[in-house]
Every structure is written in C-alpha cells, then in structure tokens.
PDB file of N, CA and C in Angstrom:
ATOM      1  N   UNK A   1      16.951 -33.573 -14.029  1.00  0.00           N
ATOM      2  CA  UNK A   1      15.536 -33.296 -13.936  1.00  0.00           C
ATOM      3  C   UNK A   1      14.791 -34.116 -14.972  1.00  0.00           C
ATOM      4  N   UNK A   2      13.708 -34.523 -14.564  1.00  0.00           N
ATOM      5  CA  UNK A   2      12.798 -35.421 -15.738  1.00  0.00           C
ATOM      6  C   UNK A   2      11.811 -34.285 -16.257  1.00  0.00           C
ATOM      7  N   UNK A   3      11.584 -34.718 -17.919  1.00  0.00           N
ATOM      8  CA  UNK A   3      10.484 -33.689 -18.001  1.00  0.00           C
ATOM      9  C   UNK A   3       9.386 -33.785 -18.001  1.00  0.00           C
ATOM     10  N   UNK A   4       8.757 -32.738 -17.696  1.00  0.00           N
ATOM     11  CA  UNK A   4       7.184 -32.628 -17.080  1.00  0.00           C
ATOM     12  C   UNK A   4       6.354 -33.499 -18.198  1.00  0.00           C
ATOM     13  N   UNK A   5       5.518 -34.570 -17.873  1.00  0.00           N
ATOM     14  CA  UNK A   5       4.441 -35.177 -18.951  1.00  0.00           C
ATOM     15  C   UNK A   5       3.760 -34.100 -19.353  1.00  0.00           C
ATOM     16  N   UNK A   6       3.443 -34.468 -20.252  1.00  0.00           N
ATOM     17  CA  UNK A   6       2.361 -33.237 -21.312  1.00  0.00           C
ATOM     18  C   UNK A   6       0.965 -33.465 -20.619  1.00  0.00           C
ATOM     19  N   UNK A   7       0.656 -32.357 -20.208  1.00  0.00           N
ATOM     20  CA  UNK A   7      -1.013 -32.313 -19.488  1.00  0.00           C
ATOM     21  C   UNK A   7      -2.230 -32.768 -21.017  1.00  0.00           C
ATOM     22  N   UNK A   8      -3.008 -33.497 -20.451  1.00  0.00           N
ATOM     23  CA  UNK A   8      -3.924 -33.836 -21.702  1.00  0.00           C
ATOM     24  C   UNK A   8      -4.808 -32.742 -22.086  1.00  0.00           C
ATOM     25  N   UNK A   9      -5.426 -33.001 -23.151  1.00  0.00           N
ATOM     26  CA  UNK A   9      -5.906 -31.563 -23.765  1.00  0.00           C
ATOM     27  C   UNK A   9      -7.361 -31.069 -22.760  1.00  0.00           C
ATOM     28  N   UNK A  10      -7.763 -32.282 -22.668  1.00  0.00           N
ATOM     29  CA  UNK A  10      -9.113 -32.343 -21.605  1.00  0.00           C
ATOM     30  C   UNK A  10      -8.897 -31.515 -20.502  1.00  0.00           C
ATOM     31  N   UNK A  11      -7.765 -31.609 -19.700  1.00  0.00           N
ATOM     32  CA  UNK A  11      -7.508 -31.140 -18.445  1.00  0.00           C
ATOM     33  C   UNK A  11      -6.847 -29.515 -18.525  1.00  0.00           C
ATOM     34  N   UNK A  12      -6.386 -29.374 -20.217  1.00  0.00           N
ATOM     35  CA  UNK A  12      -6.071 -27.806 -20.431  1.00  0.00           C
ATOM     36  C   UNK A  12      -7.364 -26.958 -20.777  1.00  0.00           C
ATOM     37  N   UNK A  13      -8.621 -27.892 -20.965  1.00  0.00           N
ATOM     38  CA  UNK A  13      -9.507 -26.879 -21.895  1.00  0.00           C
ATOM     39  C   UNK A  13     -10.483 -26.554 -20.222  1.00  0.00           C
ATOM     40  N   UNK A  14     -10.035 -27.526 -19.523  1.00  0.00           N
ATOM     41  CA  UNK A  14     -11.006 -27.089 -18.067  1.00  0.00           C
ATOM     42  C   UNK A  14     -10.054 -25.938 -17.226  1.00  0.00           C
ATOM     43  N   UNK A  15      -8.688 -26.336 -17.033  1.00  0.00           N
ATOM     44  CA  UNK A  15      -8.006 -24.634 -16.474  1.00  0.00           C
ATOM     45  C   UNK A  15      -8.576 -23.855 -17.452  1.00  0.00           C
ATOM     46  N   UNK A  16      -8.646 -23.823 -18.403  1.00  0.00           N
ATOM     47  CA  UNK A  16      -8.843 -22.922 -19.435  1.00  0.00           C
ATOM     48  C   UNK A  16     -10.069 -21.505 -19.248  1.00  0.00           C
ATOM     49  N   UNK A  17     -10.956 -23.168 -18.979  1.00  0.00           N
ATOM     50  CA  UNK A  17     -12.703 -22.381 -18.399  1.00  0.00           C
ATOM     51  C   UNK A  17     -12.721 -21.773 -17.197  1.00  0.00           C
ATOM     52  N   UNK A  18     -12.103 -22.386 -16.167  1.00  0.00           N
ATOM     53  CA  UNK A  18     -11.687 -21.647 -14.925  1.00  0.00           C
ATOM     54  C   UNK A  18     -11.176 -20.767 -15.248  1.00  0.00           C
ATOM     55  N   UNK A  19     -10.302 -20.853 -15.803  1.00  0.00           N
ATOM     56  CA  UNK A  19      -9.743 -19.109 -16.037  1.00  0.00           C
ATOM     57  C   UNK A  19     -10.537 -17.906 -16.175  1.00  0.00           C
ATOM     58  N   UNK A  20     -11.130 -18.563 -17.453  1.00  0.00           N
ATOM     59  CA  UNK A  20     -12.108 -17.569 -18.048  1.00  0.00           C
ATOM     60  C   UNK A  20     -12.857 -17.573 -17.165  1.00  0.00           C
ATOM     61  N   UNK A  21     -13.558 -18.335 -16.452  1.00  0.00           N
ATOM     62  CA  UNK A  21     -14.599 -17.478 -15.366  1.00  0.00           C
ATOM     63  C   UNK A  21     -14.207 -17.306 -14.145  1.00  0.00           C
ATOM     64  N   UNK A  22     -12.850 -17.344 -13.507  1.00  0.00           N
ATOM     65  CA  UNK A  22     -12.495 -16.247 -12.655  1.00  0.00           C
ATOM     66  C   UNK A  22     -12.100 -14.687 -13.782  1.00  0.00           C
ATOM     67  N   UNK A  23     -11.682 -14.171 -14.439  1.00  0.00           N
ATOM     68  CA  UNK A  23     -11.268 -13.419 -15.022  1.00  0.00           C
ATOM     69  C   UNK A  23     -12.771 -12.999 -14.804  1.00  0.00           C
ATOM     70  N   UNK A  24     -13.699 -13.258 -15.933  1.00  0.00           N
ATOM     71  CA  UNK A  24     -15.321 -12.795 -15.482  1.00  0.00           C
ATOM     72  C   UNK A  24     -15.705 -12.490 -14.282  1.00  0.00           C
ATOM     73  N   UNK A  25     -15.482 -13.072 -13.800  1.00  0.00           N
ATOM     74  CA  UNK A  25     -15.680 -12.848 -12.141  1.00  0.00           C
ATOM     75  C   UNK A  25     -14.941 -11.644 -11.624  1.00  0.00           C
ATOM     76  N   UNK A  26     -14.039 -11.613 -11.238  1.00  0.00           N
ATOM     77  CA  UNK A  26     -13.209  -9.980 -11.480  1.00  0.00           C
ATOM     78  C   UNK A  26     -13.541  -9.162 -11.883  1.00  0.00           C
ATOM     79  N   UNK A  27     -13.662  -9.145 -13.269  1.00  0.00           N
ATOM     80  CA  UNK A  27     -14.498  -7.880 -14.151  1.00  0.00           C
ATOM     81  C   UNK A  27     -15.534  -7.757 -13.632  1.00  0.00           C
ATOM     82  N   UNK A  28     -16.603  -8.373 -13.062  1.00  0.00           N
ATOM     83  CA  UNK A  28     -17.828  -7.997 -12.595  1.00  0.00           C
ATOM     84  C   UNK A  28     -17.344  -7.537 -10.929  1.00  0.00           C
ATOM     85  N   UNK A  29     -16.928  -8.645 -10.119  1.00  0.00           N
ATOM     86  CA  UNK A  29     -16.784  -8.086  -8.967  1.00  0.00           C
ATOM     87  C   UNK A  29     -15.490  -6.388  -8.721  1.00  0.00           C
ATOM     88  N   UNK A  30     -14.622  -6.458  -9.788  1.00  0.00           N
ATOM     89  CA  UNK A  30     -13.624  -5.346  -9.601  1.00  0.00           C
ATOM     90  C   UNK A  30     -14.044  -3.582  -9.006  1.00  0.00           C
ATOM     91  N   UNK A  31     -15.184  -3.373 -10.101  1.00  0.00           N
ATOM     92  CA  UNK A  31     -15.827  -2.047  -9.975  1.00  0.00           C
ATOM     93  C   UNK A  31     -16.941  -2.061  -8.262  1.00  0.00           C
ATOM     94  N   UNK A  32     -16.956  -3.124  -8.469  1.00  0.00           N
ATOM     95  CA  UNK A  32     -17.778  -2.697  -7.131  1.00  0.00           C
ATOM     96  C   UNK A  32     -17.343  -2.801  -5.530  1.00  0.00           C
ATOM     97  N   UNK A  33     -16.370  -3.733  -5.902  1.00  0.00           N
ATOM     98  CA  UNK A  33     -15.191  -3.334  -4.725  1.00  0.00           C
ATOM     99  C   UNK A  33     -14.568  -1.985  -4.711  1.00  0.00           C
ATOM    100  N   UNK A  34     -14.356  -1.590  -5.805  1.00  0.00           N
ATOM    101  CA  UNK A  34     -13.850  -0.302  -6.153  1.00  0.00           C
ATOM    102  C   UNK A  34     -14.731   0.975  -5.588  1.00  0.00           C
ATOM    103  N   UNK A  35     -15.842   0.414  -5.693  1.00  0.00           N
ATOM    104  CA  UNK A  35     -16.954   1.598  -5.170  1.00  0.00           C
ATOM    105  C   UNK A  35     -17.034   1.381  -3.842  1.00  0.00           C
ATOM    106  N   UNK A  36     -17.242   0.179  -2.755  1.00  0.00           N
ATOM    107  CA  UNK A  36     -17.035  -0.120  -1.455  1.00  0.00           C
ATOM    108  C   UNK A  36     -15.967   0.618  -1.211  1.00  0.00           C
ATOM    109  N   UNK A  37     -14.392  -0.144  -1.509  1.00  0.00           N
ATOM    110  CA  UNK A  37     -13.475   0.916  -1.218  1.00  0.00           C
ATOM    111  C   UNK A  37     -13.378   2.670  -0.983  1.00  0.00           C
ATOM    112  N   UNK A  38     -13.939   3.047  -2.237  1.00  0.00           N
ATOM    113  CA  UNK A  38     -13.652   4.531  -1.985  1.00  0.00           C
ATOM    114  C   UNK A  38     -15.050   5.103  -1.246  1.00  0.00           C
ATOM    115  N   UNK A  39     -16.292   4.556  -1.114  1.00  0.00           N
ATOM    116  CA  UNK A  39     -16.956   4.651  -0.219  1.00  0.00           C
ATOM    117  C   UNK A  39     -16.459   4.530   1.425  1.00  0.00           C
ATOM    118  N   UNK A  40     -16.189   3.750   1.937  1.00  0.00           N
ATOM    119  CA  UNK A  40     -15.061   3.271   3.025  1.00  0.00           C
ATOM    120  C   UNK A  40     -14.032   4.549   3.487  1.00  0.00           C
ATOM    121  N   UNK A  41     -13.542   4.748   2.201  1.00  0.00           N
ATOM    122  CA  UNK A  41     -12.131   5.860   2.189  1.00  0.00           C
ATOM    123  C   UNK A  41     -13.272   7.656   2.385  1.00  0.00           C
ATOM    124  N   UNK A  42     -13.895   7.440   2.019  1.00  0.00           N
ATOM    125  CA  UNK A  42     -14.649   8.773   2.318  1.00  0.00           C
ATOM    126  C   UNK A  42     -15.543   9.057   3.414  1.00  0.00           C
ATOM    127  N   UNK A  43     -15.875   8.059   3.766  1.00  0.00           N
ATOM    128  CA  UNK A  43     -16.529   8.071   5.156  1.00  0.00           C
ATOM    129  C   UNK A  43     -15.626   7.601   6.351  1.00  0.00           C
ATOM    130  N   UNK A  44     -13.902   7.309   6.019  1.00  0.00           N
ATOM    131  CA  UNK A  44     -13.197   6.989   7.525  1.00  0.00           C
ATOM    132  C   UNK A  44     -13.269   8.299   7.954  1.00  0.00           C
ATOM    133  N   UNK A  45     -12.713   8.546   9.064  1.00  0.00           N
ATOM    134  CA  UNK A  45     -12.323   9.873  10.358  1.00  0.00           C
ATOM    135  C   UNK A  45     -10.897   9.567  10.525  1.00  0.00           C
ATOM    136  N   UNK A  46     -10.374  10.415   9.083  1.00  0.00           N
ATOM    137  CA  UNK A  46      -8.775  11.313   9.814  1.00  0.00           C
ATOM    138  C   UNK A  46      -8.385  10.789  11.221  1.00  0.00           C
ATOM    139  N   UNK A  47      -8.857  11.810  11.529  1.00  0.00           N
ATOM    140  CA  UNK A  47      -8.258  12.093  12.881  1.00  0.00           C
ATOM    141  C   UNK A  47      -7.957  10.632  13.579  1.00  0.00           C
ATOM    142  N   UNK A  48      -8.953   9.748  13.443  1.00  0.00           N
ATOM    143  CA  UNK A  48      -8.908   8.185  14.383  1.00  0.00           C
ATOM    144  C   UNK A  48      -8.294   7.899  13.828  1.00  0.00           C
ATOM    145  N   UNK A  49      -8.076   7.471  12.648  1.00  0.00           N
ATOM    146  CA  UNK A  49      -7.411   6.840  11.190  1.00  0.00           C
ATOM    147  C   UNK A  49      -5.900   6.996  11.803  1.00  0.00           C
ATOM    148  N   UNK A  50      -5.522   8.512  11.706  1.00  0.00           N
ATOM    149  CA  UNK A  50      -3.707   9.190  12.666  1.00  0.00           C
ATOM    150  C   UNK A  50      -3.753   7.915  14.042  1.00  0.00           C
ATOM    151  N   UNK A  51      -4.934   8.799  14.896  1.00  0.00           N
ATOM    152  CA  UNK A  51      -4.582   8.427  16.217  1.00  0.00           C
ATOM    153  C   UNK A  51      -4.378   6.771  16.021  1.00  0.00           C
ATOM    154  N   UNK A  52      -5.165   6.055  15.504  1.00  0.00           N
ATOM    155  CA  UNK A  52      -4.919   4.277  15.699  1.00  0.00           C
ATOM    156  C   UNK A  52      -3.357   3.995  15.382  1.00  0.00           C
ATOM    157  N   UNK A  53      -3.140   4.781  14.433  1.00  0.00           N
ATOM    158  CA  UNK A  53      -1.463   4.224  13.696  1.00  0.00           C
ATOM    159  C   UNK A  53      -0.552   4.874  14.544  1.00  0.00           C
ATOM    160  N   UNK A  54      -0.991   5.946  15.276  1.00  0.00           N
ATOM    161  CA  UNK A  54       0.853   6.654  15.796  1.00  0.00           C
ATOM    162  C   UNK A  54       0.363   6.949  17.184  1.00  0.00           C
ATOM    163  N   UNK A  55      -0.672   5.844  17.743  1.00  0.00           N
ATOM    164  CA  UNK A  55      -1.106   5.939  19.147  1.00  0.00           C
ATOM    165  C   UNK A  55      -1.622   7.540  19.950  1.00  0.00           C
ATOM    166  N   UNK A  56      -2.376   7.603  20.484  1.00  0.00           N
ATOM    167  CA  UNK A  56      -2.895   8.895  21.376  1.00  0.00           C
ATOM    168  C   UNK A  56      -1.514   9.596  21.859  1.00  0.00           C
ATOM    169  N   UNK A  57      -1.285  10.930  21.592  1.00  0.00           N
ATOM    170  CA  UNK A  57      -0.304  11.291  21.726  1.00  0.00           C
ATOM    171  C   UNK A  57      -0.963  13.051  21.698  1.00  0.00           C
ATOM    172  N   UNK A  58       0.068  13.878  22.694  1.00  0.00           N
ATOM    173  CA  UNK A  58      -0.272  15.296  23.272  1.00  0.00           C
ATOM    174  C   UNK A  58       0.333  15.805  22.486  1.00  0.00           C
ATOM    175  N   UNK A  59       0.009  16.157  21.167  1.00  0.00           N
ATOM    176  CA  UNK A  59       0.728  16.622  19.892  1.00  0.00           C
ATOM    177  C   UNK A  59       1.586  18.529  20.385  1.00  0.00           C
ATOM    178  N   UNK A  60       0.533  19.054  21.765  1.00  0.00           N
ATOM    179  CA  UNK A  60       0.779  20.322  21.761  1.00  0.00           C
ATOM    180  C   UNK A  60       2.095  20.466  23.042  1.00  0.00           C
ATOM    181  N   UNK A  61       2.322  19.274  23.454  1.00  0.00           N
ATOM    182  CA  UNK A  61       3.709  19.014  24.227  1.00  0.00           C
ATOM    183  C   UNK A  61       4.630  18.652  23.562  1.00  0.00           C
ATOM    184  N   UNK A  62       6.290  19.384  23.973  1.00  0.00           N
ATOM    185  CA  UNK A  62       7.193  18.671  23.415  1.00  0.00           C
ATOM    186  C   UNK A  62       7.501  17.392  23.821  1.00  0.00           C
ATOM    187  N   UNK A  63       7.991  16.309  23.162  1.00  0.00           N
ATOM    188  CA  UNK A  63       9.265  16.900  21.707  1.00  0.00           C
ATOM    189  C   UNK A  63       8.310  16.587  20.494  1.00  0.00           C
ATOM    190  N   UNK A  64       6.317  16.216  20.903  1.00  0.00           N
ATOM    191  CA  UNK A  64       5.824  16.196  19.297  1.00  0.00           C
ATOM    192  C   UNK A  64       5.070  17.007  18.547  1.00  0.00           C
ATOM    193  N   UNK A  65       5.537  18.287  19.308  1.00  0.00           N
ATOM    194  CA  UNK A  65       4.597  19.637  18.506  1.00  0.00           C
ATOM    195  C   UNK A  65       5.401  19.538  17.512  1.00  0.00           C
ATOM    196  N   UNK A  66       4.708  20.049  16.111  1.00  0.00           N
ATOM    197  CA  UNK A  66       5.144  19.783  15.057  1.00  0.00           C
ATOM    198  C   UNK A  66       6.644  20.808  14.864  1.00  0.00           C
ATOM    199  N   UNK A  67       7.255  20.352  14.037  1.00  0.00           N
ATOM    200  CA  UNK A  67       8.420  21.718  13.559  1.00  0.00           C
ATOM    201  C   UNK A  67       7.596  22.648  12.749  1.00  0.00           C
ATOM    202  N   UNK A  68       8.092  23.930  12.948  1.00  0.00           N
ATOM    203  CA  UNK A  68       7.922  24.876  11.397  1.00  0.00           C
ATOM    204  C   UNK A  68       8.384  24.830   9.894  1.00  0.00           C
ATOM    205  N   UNK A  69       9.545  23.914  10.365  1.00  0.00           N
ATOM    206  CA  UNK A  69      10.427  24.001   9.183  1.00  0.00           C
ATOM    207  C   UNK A  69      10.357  22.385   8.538  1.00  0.00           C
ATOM    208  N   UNK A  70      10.795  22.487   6.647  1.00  0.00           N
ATOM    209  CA  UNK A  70      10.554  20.930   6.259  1.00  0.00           C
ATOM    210  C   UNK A  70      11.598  19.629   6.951  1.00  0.00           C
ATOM    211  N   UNK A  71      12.713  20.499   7.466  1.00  0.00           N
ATOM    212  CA  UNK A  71      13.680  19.890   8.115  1.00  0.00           C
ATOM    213  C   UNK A  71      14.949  19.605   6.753  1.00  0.00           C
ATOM    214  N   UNK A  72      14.674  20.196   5.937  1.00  0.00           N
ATOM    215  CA  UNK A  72      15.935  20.799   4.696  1.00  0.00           C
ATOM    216  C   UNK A  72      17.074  21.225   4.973  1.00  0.00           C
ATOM    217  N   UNK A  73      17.337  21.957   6.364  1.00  0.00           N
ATOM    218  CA  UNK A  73      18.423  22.290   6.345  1.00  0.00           C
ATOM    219  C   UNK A  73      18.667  22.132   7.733  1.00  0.00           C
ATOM    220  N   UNK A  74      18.216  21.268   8.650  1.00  0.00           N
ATOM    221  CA  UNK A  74      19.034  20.529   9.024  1.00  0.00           C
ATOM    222  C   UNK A  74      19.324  19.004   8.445  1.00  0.00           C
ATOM    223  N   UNK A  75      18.950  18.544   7.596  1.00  0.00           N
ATOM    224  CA  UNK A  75      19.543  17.744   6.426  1.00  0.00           C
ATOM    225  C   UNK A  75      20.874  18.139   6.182  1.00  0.00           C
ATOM    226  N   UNK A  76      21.256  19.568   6.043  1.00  0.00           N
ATOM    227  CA  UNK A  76      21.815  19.492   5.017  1.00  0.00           C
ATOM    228  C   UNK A  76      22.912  19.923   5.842  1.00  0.00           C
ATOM    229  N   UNK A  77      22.671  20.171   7.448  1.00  0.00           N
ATOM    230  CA  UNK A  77      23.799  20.220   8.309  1.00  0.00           C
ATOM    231  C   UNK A  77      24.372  18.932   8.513  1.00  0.00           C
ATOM    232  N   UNK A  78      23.629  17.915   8.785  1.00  0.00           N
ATOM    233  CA  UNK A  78      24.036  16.878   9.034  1.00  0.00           C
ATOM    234  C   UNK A  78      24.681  16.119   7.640  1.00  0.00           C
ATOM    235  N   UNK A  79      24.665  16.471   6.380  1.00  0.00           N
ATOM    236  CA  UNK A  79      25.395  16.407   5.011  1.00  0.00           C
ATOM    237  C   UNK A  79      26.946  17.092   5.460  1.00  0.00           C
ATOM    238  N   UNK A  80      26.878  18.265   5.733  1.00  0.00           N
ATOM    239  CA  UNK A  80      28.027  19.564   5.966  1.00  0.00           C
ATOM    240  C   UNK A  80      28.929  18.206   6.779  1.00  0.00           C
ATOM    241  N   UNK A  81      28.070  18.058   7.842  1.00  0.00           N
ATOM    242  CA  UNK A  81      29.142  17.121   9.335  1.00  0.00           C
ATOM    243  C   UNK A  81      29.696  16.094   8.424  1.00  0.00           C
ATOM    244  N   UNK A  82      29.019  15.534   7.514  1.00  0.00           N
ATOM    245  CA  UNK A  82      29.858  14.000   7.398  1.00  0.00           C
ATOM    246  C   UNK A  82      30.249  13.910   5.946  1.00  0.00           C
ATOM    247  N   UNK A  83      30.551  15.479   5.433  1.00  0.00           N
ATOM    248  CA  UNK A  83      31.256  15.401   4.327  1.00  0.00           C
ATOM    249  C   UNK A  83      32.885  15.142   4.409  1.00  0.00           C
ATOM    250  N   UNK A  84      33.760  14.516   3.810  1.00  0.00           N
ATOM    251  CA  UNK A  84      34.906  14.214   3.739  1.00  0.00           C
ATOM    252  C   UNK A  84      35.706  15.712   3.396  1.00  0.00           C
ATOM    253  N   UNK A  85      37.119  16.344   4.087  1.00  0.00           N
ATOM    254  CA  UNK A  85      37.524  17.364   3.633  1.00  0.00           C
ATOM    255  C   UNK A  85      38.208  16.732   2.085  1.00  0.00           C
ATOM    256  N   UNK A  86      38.337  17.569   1.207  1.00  0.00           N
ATOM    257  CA  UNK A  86      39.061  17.514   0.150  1.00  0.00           C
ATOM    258  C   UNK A  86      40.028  17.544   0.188  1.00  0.00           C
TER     259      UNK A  86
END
C-alpha cells in the first residue's frame, strides 16, 4: 500500500468549516424535526397505521381472533417436546 499524501492545511480548514456548519445546521434543524415527528406520531390513526402493515383482515374470524393467553405455556410445551431425556 502507498501512503496517503498529507491533505494541505487549506483543504483541512475548509472540511473543517463544513463541518462546523453542517453540525449547526442539525442543531437548529434537529428540534424541529423532532416536533414535526411527534406531531405526525400524534395525529396518525392506529387503527390504519395496524391495518396498512398486517393488511385488512376479519380479526373476529378464526384462526385471527386474538388468543386469551400470552402463549407462555404453550412455549413451554413445545420446550417439554424437544427437551433431551437425561
């Protein structure tokens, strides 16, 4: 590998300024994206929000009416099945 020439000082003190004024830039734009965002997040609709991601679906037909249970113990049947005997 050859090594990298040394960047001149001219061309470090201008990334430099760019830096610094994207960084500025951020800090000013950060909070107010921040406020769009959770503005956004408080005025979506649930309900569409579900339906777009897991498609229109007859939640009160099986097999996607919900369970009662967290599903813990049939976890822990299916643990029981594929434990090794001692």
């Amino acid at each position: 590998m050859h090594p990298t020439p040394p960047i001149p000082s001219a061309e470090l003190t201008e990334q430099a300024t760019l830096a610094a004024r994207w960084v500025a830039t951020w800090r000013t734009a950060g909070p107010e994206l921040e406020r769009i965002r959770r503005a956004e997040i408080r005025a979506a609709d649930a309900f569409l929000s579900i339906q777009g991601l897991c498609m229109p679906m007859d939640f009160s037909q099986e097999p996607f009416k919900p369970v009662q249970t967290s599903g813990l113990i049939e976890q822990q049947l299916w643990f029981s099945r594929a434990r090794i005997p001692a």
